[in-house]
N, C-alpha and C. Protein backbone atom coordinates (compact mmCIF):
# COMPACT_ATOMS: atom_id res chain seq x y z
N UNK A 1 0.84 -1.18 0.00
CA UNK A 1 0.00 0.00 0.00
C UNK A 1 0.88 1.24 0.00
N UNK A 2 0.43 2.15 -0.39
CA UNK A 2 1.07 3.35 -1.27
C UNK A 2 0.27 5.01 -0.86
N UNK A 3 0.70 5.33 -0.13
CA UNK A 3 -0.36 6.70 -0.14
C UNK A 3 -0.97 7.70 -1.44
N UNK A 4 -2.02 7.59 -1.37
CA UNK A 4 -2.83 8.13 -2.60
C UNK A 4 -2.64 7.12 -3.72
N UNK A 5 -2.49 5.87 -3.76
CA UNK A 5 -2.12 4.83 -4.80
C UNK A 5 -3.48 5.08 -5.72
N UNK A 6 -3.61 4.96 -6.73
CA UNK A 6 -4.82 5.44 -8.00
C UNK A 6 -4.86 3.58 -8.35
N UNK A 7 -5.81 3.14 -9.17
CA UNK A 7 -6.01 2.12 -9.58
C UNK A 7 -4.92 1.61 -10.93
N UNK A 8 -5.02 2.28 -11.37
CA UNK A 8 -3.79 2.37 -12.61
C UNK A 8 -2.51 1.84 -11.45
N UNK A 9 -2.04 2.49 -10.48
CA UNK A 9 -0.38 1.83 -10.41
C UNK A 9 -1.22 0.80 -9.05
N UNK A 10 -1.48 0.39 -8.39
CA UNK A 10 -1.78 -1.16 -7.65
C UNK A 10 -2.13 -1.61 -8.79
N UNK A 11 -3.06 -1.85 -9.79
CA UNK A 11 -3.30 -2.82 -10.82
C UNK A 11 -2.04 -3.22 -11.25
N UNK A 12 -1.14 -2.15 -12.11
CA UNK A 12 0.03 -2.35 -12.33
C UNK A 12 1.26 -2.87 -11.87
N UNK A 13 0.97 -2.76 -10.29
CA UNK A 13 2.13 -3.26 -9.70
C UNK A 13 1.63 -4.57 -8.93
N UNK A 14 0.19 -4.90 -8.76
CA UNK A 14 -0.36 -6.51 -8.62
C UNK A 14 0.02 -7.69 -9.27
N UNK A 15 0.18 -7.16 -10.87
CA UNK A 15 0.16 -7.91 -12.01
C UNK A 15 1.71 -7.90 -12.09
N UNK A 16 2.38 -7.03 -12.08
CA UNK A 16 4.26 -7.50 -11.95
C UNK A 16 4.69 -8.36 -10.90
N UNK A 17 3.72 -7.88 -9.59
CA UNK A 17 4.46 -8.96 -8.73
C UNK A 17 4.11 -10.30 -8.70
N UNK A 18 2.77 -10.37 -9.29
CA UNK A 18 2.34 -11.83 -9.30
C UNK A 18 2.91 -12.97 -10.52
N UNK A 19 3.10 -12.00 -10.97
CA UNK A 19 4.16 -13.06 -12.25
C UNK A 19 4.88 -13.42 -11.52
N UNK A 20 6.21 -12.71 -10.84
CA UNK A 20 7.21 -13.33 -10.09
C UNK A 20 6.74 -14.89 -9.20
N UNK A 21 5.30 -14.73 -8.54
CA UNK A 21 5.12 -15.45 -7.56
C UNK A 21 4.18 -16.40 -8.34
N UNK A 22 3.78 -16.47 -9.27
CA UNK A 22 3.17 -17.76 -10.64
C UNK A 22 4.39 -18.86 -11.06
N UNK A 23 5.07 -17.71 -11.34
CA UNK A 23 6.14 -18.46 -11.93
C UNK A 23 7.26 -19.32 -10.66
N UNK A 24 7.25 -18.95 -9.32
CA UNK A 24 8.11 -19.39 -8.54
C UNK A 24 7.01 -20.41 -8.24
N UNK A 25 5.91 -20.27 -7.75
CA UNK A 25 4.44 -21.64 -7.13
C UNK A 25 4.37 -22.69 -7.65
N UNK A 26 4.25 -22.37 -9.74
CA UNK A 26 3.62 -22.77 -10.61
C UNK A 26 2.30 -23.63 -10.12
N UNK A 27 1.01 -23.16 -9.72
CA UNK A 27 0.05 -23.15 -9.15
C UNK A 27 -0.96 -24.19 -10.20
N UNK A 28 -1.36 -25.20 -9.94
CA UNK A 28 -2.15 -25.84 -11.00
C UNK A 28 -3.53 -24.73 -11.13
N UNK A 29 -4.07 -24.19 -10.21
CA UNK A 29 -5.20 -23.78 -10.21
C UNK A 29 -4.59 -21.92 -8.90
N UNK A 30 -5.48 -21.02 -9.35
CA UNK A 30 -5.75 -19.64 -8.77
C UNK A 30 -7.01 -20.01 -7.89
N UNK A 31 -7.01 -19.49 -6.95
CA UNK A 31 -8.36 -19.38 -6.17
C UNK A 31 -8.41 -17.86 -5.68
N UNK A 32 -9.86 -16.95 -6.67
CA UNK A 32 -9.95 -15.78 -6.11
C UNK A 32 -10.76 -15.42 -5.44
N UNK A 33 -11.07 -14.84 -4.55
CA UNK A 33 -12.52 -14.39 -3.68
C UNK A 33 -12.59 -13.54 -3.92
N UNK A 34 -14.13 -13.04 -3.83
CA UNK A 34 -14.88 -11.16 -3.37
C UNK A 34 -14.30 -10.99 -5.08
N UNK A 35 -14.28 -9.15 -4.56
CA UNK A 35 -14.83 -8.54 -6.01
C UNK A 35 -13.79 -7.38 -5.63
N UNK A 36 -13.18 -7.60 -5.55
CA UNK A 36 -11.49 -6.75 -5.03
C UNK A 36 -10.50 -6.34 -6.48
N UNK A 37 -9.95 -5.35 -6.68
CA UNK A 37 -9.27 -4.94 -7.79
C UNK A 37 -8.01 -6.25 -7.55
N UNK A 38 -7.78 -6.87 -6.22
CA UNK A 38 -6.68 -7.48 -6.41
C UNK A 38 -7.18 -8.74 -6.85
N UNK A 39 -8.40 -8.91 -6.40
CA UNK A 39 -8.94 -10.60 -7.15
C UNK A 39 -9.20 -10.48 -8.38
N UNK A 40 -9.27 -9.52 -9.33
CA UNK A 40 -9.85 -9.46 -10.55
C UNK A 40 -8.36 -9.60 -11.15
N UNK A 41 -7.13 -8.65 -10.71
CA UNK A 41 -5.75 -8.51 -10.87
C UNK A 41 -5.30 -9.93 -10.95
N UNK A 42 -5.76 -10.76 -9.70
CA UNK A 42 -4.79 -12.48 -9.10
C UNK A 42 -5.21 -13.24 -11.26
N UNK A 43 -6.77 -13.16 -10.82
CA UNK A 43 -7.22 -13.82 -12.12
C UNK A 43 -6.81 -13.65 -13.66
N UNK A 44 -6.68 -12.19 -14.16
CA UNK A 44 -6.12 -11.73 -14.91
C UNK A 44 -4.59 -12.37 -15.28
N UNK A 45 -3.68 -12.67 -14.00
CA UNK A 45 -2.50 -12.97 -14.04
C UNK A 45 -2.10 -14.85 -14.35
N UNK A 46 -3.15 -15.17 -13.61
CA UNK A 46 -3.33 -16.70 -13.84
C UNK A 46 -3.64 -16.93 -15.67
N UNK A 47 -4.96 -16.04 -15.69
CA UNK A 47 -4.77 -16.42 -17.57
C UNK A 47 -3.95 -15.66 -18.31
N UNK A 48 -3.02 -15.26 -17.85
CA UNK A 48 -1.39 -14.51 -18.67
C UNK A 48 -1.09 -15.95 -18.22
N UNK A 49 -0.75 -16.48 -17.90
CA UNK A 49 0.28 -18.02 -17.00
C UNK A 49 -0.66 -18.84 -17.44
N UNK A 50 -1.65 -18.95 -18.41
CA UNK A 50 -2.35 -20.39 -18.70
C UNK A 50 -3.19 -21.11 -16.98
N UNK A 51 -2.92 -20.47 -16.21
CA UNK A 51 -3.60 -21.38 -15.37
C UNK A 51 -4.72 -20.98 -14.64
N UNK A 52 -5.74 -21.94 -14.66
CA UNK A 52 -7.09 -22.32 -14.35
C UNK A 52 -7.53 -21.40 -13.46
N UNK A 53 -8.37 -20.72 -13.25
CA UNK A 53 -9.49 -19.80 -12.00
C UNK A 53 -10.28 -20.35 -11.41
N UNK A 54 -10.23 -20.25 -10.42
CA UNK A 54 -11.62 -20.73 -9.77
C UNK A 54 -11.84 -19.17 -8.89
N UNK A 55 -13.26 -18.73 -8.78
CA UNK A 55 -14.26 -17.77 -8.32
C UNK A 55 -14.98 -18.17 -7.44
N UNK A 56 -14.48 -17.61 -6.03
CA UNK A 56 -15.34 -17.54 -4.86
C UNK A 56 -16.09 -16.62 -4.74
N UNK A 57 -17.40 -16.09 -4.20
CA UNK A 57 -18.40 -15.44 -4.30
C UNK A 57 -18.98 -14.52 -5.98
N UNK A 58 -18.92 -15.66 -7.04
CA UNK A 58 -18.91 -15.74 -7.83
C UNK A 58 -20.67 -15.23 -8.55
N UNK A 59 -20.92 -14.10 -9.44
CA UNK A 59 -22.25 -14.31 -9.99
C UNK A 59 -22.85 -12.97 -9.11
N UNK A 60 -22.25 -12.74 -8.15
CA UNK A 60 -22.79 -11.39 -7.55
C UNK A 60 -23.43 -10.32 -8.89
N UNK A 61 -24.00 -9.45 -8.51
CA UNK A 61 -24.41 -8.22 -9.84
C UNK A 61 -25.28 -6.74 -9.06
N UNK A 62 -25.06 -5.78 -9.20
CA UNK A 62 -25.60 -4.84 -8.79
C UNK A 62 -25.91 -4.44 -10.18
N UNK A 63 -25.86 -5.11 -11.21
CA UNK A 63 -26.16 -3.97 -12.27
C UNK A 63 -25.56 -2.96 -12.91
N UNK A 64 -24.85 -2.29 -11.91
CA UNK A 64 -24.58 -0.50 -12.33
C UNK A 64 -22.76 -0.54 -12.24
N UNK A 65 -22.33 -0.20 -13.60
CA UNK A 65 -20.66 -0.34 -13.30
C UNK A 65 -20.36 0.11 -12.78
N UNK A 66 -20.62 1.51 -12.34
CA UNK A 66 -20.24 2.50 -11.28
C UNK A 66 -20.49 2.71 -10.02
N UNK A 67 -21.12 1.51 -9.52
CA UNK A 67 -21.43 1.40 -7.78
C UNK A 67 -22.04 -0.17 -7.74
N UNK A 68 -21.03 -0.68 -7.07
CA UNK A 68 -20.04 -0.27 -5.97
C UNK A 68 -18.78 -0.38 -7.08
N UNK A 69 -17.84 0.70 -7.38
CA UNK A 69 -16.70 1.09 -8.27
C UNK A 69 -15.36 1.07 -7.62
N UNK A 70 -15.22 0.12 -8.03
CA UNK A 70 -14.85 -0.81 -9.53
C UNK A 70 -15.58 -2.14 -9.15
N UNK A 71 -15.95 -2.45 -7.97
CA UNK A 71 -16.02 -4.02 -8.06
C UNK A 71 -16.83 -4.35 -8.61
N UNK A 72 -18.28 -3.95 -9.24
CA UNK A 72 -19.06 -4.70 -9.98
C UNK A 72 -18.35 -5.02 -11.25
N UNK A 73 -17.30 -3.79 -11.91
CA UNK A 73 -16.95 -4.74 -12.93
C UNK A 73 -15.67 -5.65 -13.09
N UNK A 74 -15.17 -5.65 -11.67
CA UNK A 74 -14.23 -6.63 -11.32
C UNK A 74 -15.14 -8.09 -10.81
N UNK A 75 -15.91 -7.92 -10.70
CA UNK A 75 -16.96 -9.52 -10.78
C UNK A 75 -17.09 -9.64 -12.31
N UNK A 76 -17.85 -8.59 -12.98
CA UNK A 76 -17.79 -9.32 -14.48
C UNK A 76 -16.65 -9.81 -15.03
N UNK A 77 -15.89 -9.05 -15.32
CA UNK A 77 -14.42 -9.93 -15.45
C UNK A 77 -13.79 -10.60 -15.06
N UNK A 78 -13.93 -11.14 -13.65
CA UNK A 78 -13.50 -12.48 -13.49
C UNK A 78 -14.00 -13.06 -13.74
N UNK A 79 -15.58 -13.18 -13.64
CA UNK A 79 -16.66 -14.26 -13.93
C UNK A 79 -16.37 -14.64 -15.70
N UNK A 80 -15.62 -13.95 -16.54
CA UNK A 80 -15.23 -14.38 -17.72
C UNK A 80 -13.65 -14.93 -17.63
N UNK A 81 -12.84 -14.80 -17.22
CA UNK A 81 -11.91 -15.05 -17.03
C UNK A 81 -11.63 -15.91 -16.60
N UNK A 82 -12.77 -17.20 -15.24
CA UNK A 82 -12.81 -17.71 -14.39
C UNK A 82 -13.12 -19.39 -15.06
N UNK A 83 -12.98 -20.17 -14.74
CA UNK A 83 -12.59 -21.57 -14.92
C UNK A 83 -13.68 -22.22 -14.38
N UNK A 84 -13.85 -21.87 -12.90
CA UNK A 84 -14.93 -23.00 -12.13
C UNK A 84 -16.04 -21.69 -10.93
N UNK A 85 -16.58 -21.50 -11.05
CA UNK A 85 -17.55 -19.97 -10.25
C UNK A 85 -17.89 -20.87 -9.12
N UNK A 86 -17.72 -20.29 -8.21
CA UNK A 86 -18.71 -21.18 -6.75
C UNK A 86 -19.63 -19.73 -6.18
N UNK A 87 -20.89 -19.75 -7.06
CA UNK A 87 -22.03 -18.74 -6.81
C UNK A 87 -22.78 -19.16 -5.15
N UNK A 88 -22.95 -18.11 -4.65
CA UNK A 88 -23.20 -17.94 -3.33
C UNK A 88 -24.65 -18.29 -3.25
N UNK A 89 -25.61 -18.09 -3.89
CA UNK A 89 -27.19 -18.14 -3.79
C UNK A 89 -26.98 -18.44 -5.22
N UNK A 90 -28.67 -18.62 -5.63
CA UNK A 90 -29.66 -19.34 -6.88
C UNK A 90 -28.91 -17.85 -7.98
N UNK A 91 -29.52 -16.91 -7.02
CA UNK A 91 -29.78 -15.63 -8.07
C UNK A 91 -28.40 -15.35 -8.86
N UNK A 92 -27.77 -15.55 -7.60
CA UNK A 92 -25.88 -15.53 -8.58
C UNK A 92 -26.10 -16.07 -9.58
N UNK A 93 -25.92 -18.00 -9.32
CA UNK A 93 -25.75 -18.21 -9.98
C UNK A 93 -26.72 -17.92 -11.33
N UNK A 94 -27.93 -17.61 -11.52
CA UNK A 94 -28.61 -17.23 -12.68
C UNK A 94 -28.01 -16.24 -13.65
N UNK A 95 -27.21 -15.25 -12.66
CA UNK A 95 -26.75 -14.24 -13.51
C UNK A 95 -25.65 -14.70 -14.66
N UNK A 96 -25.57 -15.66 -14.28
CA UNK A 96 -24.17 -16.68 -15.34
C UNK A 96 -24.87 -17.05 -16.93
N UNK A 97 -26.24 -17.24 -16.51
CA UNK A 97 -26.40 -17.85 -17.76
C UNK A 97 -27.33 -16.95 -18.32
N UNK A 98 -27.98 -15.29 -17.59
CA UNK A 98 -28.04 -14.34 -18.31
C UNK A 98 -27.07 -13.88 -19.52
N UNK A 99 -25.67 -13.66 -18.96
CA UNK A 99 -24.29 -13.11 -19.48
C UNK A 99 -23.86 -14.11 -20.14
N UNK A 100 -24.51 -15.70 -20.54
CA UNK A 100 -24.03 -16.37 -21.12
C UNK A 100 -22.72 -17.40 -20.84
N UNK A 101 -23.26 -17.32 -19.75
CA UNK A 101 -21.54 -18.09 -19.01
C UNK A 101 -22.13 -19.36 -18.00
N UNK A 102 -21.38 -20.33 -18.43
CA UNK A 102 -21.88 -21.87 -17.84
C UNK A 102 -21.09 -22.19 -16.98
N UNK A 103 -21.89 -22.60 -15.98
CA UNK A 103 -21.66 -23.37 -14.67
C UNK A 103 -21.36 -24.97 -15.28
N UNK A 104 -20.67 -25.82 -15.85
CA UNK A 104 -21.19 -26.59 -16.46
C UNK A 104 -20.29 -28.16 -15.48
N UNK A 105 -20.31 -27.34 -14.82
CA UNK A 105 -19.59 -28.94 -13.82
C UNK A 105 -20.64 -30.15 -13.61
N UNK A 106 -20.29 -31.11 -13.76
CA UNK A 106 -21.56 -32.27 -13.58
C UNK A 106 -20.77 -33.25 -12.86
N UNK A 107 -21.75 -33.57 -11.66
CA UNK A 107 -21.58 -34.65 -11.22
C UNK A 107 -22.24 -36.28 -11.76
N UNK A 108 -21.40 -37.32 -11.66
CA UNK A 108 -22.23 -38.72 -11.63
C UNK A 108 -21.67 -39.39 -10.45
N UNK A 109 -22.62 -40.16 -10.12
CA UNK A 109 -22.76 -40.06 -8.42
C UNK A 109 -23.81 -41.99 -8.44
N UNK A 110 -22.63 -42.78 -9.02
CA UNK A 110 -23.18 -44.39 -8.48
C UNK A 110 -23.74 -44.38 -6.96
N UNK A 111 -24.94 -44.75 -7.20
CA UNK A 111 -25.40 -44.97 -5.78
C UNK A 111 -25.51 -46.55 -5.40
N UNK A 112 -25.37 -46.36 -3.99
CA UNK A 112 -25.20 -47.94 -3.57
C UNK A 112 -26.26 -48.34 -3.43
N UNK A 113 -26.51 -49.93 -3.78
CA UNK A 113 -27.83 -50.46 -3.87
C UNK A 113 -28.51 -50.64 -2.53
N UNK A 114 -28.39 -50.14 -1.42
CA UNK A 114 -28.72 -50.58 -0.06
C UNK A 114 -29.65 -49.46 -0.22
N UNK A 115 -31.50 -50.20 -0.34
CA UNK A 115 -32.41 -48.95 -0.62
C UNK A 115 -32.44 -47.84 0.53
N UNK A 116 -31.94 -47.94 1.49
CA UNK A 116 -32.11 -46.78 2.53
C UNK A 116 -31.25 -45.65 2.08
N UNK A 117 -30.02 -46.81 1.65
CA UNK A 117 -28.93 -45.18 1.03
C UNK A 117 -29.51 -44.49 -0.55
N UNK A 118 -30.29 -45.75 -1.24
CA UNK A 118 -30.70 -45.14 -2.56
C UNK A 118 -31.74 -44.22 -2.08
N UNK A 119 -32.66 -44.24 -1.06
CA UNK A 119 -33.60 -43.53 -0.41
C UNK A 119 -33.06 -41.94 -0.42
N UNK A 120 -32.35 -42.13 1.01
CA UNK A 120 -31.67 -40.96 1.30
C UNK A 120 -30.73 -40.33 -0.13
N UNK A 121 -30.16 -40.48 -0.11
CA UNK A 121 -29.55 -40.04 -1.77
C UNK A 121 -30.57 -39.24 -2.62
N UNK A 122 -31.13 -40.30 -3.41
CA UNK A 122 -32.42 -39.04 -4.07
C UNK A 122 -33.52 -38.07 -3.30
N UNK A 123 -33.85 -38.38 -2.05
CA UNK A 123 -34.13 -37.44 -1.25
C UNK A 123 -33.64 -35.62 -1.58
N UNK A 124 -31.95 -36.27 -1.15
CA UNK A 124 -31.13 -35.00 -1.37
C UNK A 124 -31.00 -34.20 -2.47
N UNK A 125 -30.82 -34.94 -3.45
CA UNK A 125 -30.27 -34.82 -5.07
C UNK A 125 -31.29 -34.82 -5.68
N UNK A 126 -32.44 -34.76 -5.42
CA UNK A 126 -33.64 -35.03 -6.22
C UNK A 126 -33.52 -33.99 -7.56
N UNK A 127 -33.33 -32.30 -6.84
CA UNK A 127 -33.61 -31.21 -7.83
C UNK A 127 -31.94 -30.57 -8.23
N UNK A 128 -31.11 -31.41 -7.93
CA UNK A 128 -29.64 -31.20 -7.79
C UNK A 128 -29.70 -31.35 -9.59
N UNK A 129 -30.36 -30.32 -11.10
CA UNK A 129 -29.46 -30.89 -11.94
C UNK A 129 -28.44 -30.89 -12.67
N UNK A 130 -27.09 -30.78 -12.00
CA UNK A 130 -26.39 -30.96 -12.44
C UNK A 130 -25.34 -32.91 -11.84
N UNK A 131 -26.80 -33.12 -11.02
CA UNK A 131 -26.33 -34.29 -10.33
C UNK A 131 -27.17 -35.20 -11.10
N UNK A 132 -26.34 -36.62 -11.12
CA UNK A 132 -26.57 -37.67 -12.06
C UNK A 132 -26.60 -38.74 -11.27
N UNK A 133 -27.81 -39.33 -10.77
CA UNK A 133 -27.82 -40.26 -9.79
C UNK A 133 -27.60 -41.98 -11.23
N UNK A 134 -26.68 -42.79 -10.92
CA UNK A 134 -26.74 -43.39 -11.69
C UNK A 134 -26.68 -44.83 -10.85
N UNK A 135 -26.59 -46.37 -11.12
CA UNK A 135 -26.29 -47.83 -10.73
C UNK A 135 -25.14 -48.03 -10.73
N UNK A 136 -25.20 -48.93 -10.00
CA UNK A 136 -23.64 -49.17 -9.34
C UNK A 136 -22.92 -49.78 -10.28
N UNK A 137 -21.45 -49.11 -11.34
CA UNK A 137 -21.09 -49.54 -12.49
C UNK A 137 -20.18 -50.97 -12.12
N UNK A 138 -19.92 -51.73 -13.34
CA UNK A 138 -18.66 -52.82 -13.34
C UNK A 138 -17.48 -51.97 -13.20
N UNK A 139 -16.33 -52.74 -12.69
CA UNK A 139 -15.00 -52.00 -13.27
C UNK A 139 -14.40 -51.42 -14.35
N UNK A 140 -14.45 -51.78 -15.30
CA UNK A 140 -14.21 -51.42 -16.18
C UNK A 140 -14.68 -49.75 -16.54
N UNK A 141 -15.83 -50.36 -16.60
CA UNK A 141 -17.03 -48.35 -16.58
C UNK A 141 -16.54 -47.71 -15.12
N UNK A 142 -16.39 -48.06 -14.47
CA UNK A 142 -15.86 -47.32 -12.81
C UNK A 142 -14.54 -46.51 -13.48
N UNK A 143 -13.64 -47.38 -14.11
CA UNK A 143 -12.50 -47.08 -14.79
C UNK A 143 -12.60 -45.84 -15.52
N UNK A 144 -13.13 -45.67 -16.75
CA UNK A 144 -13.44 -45.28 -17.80
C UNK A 144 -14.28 -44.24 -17.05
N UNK A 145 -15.04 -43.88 -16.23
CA UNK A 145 -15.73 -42.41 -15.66
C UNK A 145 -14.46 -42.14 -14.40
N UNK A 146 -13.42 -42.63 -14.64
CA UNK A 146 -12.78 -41.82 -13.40
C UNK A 146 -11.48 -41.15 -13.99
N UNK A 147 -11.29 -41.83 -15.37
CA UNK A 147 -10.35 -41.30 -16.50
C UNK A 147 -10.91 -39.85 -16.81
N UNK A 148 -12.13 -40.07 -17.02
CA UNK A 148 -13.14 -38.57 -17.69
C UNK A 148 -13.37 -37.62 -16.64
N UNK A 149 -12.95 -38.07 -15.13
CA UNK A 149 -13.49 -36.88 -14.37
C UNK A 149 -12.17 -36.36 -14.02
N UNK A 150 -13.04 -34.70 -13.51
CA UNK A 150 -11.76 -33.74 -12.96
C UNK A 150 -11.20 -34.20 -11.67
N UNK A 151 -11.76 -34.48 -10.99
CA UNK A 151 -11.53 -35.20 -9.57
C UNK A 151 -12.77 -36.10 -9.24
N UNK A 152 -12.13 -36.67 -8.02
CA UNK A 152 -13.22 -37.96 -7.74
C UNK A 152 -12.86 -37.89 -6.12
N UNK A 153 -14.59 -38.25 -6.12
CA UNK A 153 -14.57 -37.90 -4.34
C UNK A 153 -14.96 -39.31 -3.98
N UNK A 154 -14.96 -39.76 -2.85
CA UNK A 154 -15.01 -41.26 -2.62
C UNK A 154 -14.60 -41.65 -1.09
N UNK A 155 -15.17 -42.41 -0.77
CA UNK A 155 -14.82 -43.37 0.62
C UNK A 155 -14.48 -44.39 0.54
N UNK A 156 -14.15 -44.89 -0.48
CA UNK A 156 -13.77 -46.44 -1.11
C UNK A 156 -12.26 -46.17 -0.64
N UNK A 157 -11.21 -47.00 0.09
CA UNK A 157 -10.12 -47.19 0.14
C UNK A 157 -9.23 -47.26 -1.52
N UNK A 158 -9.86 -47.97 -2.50
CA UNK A 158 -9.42 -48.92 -3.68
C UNK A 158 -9.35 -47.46 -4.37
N UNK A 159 -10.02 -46.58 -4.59
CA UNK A 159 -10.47 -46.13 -5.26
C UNK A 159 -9.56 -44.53 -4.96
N UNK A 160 -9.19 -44.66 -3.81
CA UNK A 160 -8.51 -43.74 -3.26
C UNK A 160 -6.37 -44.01 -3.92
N UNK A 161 -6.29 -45.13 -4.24
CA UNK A 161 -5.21 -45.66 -4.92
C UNK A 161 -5.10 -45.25 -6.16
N UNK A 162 -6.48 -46.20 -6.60
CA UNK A 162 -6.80 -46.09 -8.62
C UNK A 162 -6.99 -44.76 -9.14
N UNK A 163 -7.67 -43.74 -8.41
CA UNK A 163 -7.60 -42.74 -9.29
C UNK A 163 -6.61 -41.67 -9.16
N UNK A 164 -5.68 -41.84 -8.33
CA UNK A 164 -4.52 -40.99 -8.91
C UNK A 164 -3.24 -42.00 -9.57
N UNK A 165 -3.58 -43.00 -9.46
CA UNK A 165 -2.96 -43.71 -11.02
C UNK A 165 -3.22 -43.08 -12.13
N UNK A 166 -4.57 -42.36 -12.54
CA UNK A 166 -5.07 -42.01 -13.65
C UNK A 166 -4.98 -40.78 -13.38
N UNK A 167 -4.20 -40.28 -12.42
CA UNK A 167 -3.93 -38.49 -12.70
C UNK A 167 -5.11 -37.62 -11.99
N UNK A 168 -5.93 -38.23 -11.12
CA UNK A 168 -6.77 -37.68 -10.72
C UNK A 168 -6.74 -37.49 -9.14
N UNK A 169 -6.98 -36.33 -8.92
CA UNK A 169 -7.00 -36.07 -7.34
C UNK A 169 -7.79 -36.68 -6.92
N UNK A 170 -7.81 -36.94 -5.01
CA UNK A 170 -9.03 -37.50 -4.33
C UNK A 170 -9.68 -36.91 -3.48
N UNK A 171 -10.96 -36.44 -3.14
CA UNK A 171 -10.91 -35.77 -1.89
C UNK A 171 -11.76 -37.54 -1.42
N UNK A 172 -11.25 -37.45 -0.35
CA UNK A 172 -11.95 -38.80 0.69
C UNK A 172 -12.76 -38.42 1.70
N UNK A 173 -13.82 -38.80 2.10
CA UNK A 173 -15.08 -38.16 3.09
C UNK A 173 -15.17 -39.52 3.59
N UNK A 174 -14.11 -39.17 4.44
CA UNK A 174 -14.20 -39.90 5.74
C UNK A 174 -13.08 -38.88 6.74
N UNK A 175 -13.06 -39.46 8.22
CA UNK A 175 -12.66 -38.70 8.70
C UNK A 175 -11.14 -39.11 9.40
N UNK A 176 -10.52 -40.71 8.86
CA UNK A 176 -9.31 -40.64 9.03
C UNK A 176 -9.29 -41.91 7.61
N UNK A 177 -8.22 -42.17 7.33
CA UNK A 177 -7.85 -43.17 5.82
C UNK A 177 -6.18 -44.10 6.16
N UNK A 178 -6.70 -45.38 6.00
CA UNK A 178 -5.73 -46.48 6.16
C UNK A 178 -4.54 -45.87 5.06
N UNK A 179 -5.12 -45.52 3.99
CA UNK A 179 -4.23 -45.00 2.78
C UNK A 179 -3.20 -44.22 3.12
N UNK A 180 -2.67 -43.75 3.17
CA UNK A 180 -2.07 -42.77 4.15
C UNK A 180 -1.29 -41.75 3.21
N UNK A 181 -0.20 -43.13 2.25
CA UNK A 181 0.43 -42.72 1.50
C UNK A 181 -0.10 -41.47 -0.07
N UNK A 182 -0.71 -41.71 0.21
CA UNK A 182 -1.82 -41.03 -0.43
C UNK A 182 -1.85 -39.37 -0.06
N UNK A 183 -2.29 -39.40 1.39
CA UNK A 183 -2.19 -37.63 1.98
C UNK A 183 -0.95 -37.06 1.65
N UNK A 184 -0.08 -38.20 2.26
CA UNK A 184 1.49 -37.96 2.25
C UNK A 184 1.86 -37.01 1.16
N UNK A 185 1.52 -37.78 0.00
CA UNK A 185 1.90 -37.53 -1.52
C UNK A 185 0.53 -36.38 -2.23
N UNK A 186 0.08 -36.03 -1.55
CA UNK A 186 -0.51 -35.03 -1.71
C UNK A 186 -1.86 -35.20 -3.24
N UNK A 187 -1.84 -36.76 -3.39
CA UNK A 187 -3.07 -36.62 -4.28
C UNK A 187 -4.12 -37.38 -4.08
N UNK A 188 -4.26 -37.23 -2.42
CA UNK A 188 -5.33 -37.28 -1.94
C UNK A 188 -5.87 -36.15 -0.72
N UNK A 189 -6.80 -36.22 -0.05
CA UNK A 189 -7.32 -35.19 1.09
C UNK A 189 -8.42 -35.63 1.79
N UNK A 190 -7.79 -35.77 2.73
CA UNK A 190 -9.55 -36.18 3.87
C UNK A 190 -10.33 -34.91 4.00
N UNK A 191 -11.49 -34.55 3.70
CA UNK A 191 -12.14 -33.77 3.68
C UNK A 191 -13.86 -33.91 4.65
C-alpha cells in the first residue's frame, strides 16, 4: 500500500508482482474471492500463465458499473476469465447464464444399492441438476468415468489408490484413511 495509490499503479504493480510469484508456485489452479481490484488482478494474471481460475463469491451483480466502483466490474471480469464460479445463492448463480456463461460442472454419483442409502440419496439430489444419480457400475465403466473426471470424491479405500494412477486427485469423506500414502503424496485429502 502506497499513499494516494490510484487504480492504474496497484493494478500495475499486482500484475508484476504476481508473475514473479506464478512463476516461482507454478500453481495448478488460482483461487480468487470477493470482487477486489486485487482478485480481478490475481485472475487476470493466472490467464497470462495459462492457469485455471476458480471464483469464490462468484455471480454477484448490482447492475450498475459505477457502484459499488470498480467491483461490480471486477466480478464481471473475473466471472469471464474464471474456470470454475462457486455462486453464493440461486440468483448468482442465474446471472451466469443471463451473461451467457456456464456453470457446467456435472456430477455422476453411483449410488449404492442398499435402498435406505438409494432412499436418502435421491431425497437429497432429487432437484440437484447438475447431479446424475446413476447404478452401481462394473470395473471397467468405474475405470473409464474416473479417466473422464476432474476429480473424484469417494470413501472407497481402492479407489482412493486407482484414481490418482489415472492423474486424478481425491478428496476422501471420511474422517481418518488407512491410505495414508496417499495424503502424504498429496493426491489425496480427507475432507
Amino acid at each position: 500500500m502506497k499513499c494516494n495509490q490510484t487504480l492504474f499503479h496497484i493494478s500495475a504493480e499486482i500484475l508484476e508482482k504476481l508473475e514473479g510469484v506464478l512463476e516461482h508456485c507454478k500453481p495448478d489452479i488460482v483461487l480468487v474471492q470477493g470482487d477486489a481490484t486485487t482478485a480481478f488482478i490475481g485472475a487476470l494474471a493466472a490467464l497470462y500463465k495459462k492457469i485455471k481460475v476458480a471464483h469464490v463469491e462468484a455471480g454477484l451483480r448490482s447492475y450498475n458499473k459505477y457502484s459499488p466502483f470498480p467491483e461490480e466490474v471486477n466480478r464481471i471480469l473475473i466471472s469471464h476469465l474464471a474456470d470454475y464460479h462457486f455462486a453464493p445463492t440461486e440468483a448468482a448463480k442465474e446471472n451466469f447464464f443471463k451473461e451467457g456463461i456456464k456453470n457446467n460442472v456435472q456430477i455422476i454419483y453411483p449410488v449404492h444399492l442398499n435402498p435406505s442409502v438409494k432412499k436418502t440419496t435421491s431425497e437429497i439430489i432429487k432437484n440437484m441438476q447438475n447431479v446424475h444419480l446413476i447404478p452401481p457400475v462394473d470395473y471397467f465403466h468405474l475405470v473409464w468415468l474416473m479417466d473422464k473426471a476432474y476429480l473424484v470424491i469417494t470413501d472407497s479405500g481402492g479407489i482412493q489408490e486407482e484414481a490418482p494412477s489415472l492423474g486424478k486427485p481425491v478428496l476422501v469423506i471420511r474422517n481418518v484413511t488407512e491410505r495414508v500414502e496417499g495424503i502424504k503424496a498429496r493426491t489425496a485429502k480427507l475432507i
